[in-house]
C-alpha atoms as a PDB file:
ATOM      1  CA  UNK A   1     -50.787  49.279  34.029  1.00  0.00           C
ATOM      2  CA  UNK A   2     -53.461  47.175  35.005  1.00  0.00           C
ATOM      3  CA  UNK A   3     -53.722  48.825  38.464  1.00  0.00           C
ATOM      4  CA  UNK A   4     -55.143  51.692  36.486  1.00  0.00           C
ATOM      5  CA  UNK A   5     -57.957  49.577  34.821  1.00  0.00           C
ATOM      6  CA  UNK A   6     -58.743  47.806  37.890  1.00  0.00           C
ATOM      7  CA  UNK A   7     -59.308  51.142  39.778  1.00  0.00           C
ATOM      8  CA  UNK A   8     -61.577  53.005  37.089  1.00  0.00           C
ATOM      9  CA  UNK A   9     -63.888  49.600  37.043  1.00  0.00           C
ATOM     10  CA  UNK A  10     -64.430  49.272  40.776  1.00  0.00           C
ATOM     11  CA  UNK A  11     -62.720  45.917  40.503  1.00  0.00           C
ATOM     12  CA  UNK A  12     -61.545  46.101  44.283  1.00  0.00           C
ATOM     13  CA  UNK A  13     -60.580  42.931  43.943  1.00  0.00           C
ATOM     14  CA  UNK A  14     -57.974  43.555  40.814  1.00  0.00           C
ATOM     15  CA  UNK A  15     -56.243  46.570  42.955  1.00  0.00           C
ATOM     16  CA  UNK A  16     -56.102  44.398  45.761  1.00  0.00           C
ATOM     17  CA  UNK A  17     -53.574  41.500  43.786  1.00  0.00           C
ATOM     18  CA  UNK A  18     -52.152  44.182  42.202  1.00  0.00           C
ATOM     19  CA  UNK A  19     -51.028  46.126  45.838  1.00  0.00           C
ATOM     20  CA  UNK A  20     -50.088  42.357  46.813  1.00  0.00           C
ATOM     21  CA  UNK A  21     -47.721  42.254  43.729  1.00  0.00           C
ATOM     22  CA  UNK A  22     -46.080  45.414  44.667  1.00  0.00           C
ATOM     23  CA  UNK A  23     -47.446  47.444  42.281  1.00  0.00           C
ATOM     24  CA  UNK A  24     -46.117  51.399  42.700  1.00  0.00           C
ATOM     25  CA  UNK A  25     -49.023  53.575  43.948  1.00  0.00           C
ATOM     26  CA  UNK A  26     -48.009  56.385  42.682  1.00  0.00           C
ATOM     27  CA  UNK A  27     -47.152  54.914  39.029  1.00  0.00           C
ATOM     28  CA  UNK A  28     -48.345  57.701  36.110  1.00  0.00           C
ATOM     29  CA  UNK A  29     -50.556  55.645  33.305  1.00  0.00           C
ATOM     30  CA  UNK A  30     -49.752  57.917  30.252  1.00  0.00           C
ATOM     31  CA  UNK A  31     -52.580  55.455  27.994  1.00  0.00           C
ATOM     32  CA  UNK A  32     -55.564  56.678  29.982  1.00  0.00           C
ATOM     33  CA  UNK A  33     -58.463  57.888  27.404  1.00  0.00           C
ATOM     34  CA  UNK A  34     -57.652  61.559  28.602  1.00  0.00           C
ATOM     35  CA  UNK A  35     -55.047  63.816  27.672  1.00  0.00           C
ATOM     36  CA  UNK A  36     -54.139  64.314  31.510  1.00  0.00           C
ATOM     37  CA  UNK A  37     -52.073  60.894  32.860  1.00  0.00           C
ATOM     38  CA  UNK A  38     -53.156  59.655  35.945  1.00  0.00           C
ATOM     39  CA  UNK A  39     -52.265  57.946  38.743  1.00  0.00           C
ATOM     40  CA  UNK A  40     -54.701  54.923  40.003  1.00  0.00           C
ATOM     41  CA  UNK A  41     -56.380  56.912  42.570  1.00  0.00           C
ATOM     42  CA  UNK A  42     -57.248  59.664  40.090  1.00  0.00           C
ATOM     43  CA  UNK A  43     -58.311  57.102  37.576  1.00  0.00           C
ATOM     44  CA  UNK A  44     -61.133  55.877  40.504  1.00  0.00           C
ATOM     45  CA  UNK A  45     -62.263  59.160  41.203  1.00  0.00           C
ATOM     46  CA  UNK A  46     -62.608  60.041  37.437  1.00  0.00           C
ATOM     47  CA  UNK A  47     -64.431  56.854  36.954  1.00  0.00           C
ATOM     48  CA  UNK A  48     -68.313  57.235  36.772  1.00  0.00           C
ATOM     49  CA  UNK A  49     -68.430  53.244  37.727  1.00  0.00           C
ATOM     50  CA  UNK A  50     -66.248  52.800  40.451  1.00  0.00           C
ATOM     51  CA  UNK A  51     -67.561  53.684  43.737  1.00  0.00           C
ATOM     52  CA  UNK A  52     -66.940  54.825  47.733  1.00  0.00           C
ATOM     53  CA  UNK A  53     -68.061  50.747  48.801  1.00  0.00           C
ATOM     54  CA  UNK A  54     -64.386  50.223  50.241  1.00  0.00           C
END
């Protein structure tokens, strides 16, 4: 999902239209680059680019 993407680049913007779309929260993306899947808040905090800002 692109939630997930948005969220490990720090792309507040991109999480923002995709909350407006009605995007599940709590959605699981099972092609994150490690084993564990993750939900778009885990993908942010994982992230060594995305930061606190917002």
């Amino acid at each position: 999902m692109r939630i997930h993407r948005y969220a490990e680049r720090g792309d507040i913007a991109g999480v923002q239209r995709e909350l407006t779309q009605g995007v599940n929260i709590e959605a699981i993306d099972v092609y994150t680059d490690s084993f564990a899947p993750k939900t778009p808040l885990q993908c942010a905090i994982a992230s060594p680019i995305a930061g606190v800002d917002y």
